[in-house]
Protein backbone atom coordinates (compact mmCIF):
# COMPACT_ATOMS: atom_id res chain seq x y z
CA UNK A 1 155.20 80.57 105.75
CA UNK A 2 155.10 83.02 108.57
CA UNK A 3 156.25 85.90 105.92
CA UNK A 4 153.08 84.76 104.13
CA UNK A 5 151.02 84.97 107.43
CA UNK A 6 151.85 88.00 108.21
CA UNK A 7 152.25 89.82 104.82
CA UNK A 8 151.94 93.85 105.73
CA UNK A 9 148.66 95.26 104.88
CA UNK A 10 147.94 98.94 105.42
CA UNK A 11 146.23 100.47 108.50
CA UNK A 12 143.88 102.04 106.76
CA UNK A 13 142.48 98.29 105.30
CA UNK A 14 142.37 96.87 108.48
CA UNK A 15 139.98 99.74 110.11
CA UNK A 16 137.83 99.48 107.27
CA UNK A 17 137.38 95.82 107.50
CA UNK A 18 137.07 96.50 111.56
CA UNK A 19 134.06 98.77 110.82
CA UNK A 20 132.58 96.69 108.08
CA UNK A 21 132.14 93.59 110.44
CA UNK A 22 131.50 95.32 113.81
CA UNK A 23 128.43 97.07 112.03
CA UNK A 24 127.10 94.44 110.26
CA UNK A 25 126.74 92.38 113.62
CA UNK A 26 124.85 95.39 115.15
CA UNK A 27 122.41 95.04 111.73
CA UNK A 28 122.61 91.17 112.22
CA UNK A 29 121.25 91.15 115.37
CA UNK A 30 118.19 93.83 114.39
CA UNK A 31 117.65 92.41 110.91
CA UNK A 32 118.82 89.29 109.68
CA UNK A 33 118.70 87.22 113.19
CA UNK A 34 115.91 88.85 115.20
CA UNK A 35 114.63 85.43 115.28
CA UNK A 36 117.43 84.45 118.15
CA UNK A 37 115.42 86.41 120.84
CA UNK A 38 112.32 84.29 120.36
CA UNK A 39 114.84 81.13 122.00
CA UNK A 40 113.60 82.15 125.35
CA UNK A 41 110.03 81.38 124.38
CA UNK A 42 111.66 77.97 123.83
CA UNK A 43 111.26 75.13 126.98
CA UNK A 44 115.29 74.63 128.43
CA UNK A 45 114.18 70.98 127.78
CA UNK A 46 115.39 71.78 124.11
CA UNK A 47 118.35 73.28 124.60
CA UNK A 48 121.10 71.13 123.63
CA UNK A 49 124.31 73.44 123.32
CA UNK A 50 127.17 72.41 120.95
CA UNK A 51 129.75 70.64 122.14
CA UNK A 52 132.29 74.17 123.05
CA UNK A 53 128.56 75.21 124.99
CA UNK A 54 129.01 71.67 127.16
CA UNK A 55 132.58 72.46 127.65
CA UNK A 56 132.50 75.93 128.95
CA UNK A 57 129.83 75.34 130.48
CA UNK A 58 127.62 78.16 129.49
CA UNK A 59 123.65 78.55 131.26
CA UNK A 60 120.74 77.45 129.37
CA UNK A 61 119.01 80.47 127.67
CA UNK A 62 116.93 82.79 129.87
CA UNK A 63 114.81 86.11 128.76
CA UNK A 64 117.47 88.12 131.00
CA UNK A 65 120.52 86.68 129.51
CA UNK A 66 118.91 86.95 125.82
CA UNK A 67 118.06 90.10 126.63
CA UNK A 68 121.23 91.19 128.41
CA UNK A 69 123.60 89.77 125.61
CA UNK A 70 121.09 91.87 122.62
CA UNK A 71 121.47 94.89 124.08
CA UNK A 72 125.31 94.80 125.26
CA UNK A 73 126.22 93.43 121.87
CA UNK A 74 124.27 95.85 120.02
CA UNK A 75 125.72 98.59 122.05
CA UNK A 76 129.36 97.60 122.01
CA UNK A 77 129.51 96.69 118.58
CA UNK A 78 128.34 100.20 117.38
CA UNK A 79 131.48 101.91 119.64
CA UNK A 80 133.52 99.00 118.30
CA UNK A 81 132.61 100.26 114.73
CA UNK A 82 134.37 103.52 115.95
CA UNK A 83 137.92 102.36 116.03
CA UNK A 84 138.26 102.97 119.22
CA UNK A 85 139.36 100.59 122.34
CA UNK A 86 140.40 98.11 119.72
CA UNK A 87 141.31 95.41 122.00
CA UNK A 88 138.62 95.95 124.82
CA UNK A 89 135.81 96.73 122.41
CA UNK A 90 136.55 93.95 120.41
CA UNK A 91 137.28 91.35 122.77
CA UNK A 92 133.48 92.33 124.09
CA UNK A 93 131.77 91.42 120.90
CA UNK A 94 133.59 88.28 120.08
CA UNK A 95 132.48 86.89 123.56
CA UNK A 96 128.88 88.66 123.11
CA UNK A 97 128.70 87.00 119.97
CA UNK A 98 129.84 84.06 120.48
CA UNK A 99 127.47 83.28 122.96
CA UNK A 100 125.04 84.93 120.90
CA UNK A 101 125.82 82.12 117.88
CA UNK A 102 125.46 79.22 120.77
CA UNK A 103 122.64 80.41 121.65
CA UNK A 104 120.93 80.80 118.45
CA UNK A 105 122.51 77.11 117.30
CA UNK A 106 121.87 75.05 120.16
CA UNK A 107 118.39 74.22 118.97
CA UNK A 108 118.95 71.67 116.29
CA UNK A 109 120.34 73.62 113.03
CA UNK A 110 123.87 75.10 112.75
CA UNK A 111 124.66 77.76 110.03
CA UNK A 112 128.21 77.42 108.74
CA UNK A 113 127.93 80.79 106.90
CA UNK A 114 129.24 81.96 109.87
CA UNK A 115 132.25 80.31 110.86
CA UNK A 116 134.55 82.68 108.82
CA UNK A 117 132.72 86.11 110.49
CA UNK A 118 133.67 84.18 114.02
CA UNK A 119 137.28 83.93 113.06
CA UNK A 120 137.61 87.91 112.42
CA UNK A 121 135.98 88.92 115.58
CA UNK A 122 138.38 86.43 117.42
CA UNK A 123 141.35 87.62 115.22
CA UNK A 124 140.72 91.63 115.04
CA UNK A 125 141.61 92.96 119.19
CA UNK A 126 145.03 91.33 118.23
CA UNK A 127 145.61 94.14 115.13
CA UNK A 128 145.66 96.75 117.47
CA UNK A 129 144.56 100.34 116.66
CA UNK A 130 144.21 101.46 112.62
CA UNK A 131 142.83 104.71 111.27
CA UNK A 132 140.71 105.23 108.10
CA UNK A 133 142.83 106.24 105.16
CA UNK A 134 146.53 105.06 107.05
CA UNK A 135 149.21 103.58 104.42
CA UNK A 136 151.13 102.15 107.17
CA UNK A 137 151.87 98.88 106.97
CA UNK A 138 151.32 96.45 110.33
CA UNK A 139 151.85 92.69 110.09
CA UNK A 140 150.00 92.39 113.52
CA UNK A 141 147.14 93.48 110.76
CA UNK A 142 148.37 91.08 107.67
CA UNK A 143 147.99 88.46 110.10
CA UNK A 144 144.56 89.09 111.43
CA UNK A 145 143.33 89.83 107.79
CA UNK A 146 144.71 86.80 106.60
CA UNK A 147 143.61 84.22 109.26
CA UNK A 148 140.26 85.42 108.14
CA UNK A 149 140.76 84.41 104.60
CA UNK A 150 141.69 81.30 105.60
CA UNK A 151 138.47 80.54 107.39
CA UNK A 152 136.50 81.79 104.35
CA UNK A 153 138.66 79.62 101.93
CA UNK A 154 138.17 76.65 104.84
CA UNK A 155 134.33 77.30 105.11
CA UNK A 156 134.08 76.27 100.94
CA UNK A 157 136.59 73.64 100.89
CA UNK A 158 135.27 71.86 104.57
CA UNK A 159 131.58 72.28 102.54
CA UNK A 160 132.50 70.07 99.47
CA UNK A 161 134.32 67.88 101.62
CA UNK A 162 130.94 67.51 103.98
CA UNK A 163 129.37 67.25 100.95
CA UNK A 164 131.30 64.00 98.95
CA UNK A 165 131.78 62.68 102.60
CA UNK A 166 127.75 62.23 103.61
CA UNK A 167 126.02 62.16 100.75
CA UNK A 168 129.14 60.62 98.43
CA UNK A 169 129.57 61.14 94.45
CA UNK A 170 125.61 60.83 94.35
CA UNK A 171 125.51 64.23 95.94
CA UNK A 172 127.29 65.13 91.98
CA UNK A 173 124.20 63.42 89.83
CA UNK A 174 121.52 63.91 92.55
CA UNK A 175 118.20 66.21 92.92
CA UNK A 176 119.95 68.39 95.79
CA UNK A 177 119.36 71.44 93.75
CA UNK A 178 116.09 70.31 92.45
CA UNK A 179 114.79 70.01 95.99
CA UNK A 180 116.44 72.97 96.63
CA UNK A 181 114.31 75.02 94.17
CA UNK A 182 111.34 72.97 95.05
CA UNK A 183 110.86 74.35 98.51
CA UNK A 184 112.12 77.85 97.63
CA UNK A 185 113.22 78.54 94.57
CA UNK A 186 112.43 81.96 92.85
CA UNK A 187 111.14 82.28 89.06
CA UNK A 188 114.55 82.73 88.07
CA UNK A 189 115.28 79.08 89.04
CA UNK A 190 112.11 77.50 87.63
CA UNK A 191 114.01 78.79 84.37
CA UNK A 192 116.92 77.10 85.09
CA UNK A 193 115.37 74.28 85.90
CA UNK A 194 113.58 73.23 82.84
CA UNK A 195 117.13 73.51 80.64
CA UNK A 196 117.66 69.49 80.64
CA UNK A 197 120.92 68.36 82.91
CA UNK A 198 121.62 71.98 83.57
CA UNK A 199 121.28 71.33 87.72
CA UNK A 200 123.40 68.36 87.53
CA UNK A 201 126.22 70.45 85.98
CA UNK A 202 125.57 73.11 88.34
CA UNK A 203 126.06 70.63 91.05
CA UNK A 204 129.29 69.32 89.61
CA UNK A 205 130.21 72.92 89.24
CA UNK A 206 130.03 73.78 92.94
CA UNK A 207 132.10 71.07 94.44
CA UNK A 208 134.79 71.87 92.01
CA UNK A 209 134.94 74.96 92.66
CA UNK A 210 134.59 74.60 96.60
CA UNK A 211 137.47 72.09 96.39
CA UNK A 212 139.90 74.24 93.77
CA UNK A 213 138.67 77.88 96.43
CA UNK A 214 142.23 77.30 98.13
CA UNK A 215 143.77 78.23 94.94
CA UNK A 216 142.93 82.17 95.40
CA UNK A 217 145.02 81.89 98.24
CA UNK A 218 148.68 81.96 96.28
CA UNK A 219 147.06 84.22 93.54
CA UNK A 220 148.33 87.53 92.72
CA UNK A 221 146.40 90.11 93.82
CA UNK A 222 144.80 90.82 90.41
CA UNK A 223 144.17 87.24 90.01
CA UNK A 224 143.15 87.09 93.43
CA UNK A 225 140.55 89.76 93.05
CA UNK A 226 139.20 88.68 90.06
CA UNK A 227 138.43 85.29 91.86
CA UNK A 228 137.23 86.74 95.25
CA UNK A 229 134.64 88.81 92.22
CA UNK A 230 133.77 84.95 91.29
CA UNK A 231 132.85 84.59 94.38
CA UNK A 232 131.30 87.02 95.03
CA UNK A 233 128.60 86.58 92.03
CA UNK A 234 128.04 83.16 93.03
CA UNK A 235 126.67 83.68 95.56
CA UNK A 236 124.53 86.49 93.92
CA UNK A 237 123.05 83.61 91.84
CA UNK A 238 122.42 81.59 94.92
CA UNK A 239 120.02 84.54 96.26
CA UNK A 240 118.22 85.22 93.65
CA UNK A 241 117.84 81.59 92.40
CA UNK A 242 117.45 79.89 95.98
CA UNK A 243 117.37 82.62 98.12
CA UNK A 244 119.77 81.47 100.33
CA UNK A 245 121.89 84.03 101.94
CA UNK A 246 125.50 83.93 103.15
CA UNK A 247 125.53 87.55 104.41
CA UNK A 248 128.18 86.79 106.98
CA UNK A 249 130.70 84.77 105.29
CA UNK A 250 130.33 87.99 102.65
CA UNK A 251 131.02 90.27 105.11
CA UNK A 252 134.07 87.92 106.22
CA UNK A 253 135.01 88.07 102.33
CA UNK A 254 135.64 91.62 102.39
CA UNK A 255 139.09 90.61 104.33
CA UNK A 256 140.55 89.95 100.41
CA UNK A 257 139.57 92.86 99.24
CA UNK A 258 141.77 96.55 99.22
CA UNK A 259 139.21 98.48 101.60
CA UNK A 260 141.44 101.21 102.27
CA UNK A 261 140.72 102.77 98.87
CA UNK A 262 136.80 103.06 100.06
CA UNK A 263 136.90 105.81 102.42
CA UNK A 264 133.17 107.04 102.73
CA UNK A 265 133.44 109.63 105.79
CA UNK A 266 136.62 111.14 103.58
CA UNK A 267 134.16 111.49 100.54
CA UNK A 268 131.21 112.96 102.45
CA UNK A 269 133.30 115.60 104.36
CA UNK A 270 134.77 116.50 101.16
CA UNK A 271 131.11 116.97 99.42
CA UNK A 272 130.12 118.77 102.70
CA UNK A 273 132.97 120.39 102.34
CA UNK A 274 131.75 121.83 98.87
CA UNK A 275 128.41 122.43 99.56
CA UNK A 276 129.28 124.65 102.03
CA UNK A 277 131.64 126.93 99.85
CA UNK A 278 128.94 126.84 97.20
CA UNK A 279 129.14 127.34 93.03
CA UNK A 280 131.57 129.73 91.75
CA UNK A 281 133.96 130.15 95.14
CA UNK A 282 137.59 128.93 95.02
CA UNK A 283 139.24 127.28 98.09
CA UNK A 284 142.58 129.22 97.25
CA UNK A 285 144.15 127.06 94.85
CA UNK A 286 142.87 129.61 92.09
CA UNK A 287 145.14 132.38 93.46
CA UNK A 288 148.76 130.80 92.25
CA UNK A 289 147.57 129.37 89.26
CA UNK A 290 146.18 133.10 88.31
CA UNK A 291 149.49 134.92 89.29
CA UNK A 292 151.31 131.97 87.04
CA UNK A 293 149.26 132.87 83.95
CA UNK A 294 150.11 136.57 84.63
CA UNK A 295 153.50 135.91 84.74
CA UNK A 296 153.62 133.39 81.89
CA UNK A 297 151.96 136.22 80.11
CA UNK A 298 154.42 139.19 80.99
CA UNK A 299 157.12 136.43 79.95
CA UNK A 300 155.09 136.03 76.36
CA UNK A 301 154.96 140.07 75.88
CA UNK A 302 158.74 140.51 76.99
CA UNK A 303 157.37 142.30 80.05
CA UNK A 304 156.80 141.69 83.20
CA UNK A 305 153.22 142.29 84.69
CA UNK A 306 152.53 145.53 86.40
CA UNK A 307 150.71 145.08 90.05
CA UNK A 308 149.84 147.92 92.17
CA UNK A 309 151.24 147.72 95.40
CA UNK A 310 148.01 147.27 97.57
């Protein structure tokens, strides 16, 4: 078990995943919760933190804190995004945005899309430093990588479980989708919802595959990817039929995928690279291959190739 836990990964995955989730919470807190800052316009009265909130204690929402914890998270998680400081960086933004999630569920709703995105802020500090592009293998980075996959498999099976456990095998045959498409569903969905018993078998159709999700886990990696791609366009189909977004669990998702073999800043400093040498210029590798065809051809003649000295 602990081999499995800490199954080798390569540097170069880990500080791809590191910059994938450290710059989607800078765009999380600018685009897809901006909403969060409008808690201060909220009266304390209605603040009723979670039950880790109650423990810590942590103060009831203020504009200075909501504003202080914006503005240091956005600013830390951008240098996080770097690489660099691995373990102070990244201990910053878990704590930043941590308190930014109590915060912005202490009001009556909770979000569990976000669960497994918690888990790799807490987990990443301990992977230590990684560099775009490394092949070295660190289990300190296995581990982190795959403590995160087990909060994303966790996050569907926990959901089917919530599911049979409150609303019981009626949850299977029920309107849940229905509803679900009533109060925003998109064209695409009214068209699914006029096929006869094609929601109910939908419904049936998510639970068993939230409950069967820990399978990917003992997969082999093609297997394993071609599952995680399952995944994946599931909950494409949930967008654009409910438009219901799991942007953060996606983001979380990306720990099961081989990252290191998308290397962006490589690719543009390469192009940039060749726009700056321009059509019809050589970076050197012409000159051998040219003296090679010379001397293949002085071989083919039964001469060797004159060249002027000079």
């Amino acid at each position: 078990m602990t081999r499995w836990l800490t199954e080798p990964v390569p540097r170069g995955r880990v500080a791809a995943f590191r910059t994938l989730v450290y710059l989607f919470v800078a765009a999380d807190l600018v685009f897809f919760t901006p909403w969060i800052r409008t808690r201060v316009s909220v009266p304390g009265s209605l603040y009723e933190p979670l039950f880790v909130g109650r423990i810590l204690p942590l103060p009831t929402p203020t504009p200075a804190l909501v504003s202080m914890v914006f503005w240091l998270l956005l600013g830390v998680s951008l240098l996080a995004a770097s690489g660099r400081l691995p373990r102070l960086l990244g201990w910053s933004v878990f704590l930043l945005y941590f308190e930014w999630m109590i915060i912005a569920m202490s009001y009556g709703k909770v979000d569990h899309d976000r669960f497994a995105l918690l888990v790799a802020l807490a987990v990443l500090p301990t992977a230590g430093r990684a560099r775009h592009g490394d092949a070295t293998r660190t289990e300190a980075g296995g581990w982190a990588l795959r403590v995160t996959q087990i909060a994303v498999i966790c996050t569907y099976f926990l959901a089917a479980w919530a599911k049979l456990r409150f609303g019981g095998l009626d949850w299977l045959t029920g309107s849940v989708l229905a509803r679900a498409i009533i109060r925003r569903g998109t064209e695409l969905a009214d068209l699914i919802a006029a096929v006869p018993y094609l929601l109910i078998v939908a419904q049936i159709g998510i639970v068993a595959f939230e409950l069967l999700s820990p399978v990917v886990l003992v997969l082999r990696e093609r297997w394993r990817l071609a599952m995680v791609g399952f995944f994946y366009s599931f909950h494409a189909v949930t967008m654009a039929t409910i438009t219901i977004s799991f942007a953060p669990h996606l983001v979380a998702m990306a720990a099961f995928l081989p990252l290191e073999r998308v290397r962006p800043v490589h690719r543009l400093r390469r192009l940039v690279g060749a726009d700056r040498r321009g059509p019809g210029t050589d970076d050197g590798a012409s000159a051998p291959v040219a003296e090679q065809s010379l001397a293949v051809a002085g071989d083919d003649r039964g001469t060797a190739p004159s060249v002027r000295p000079g």
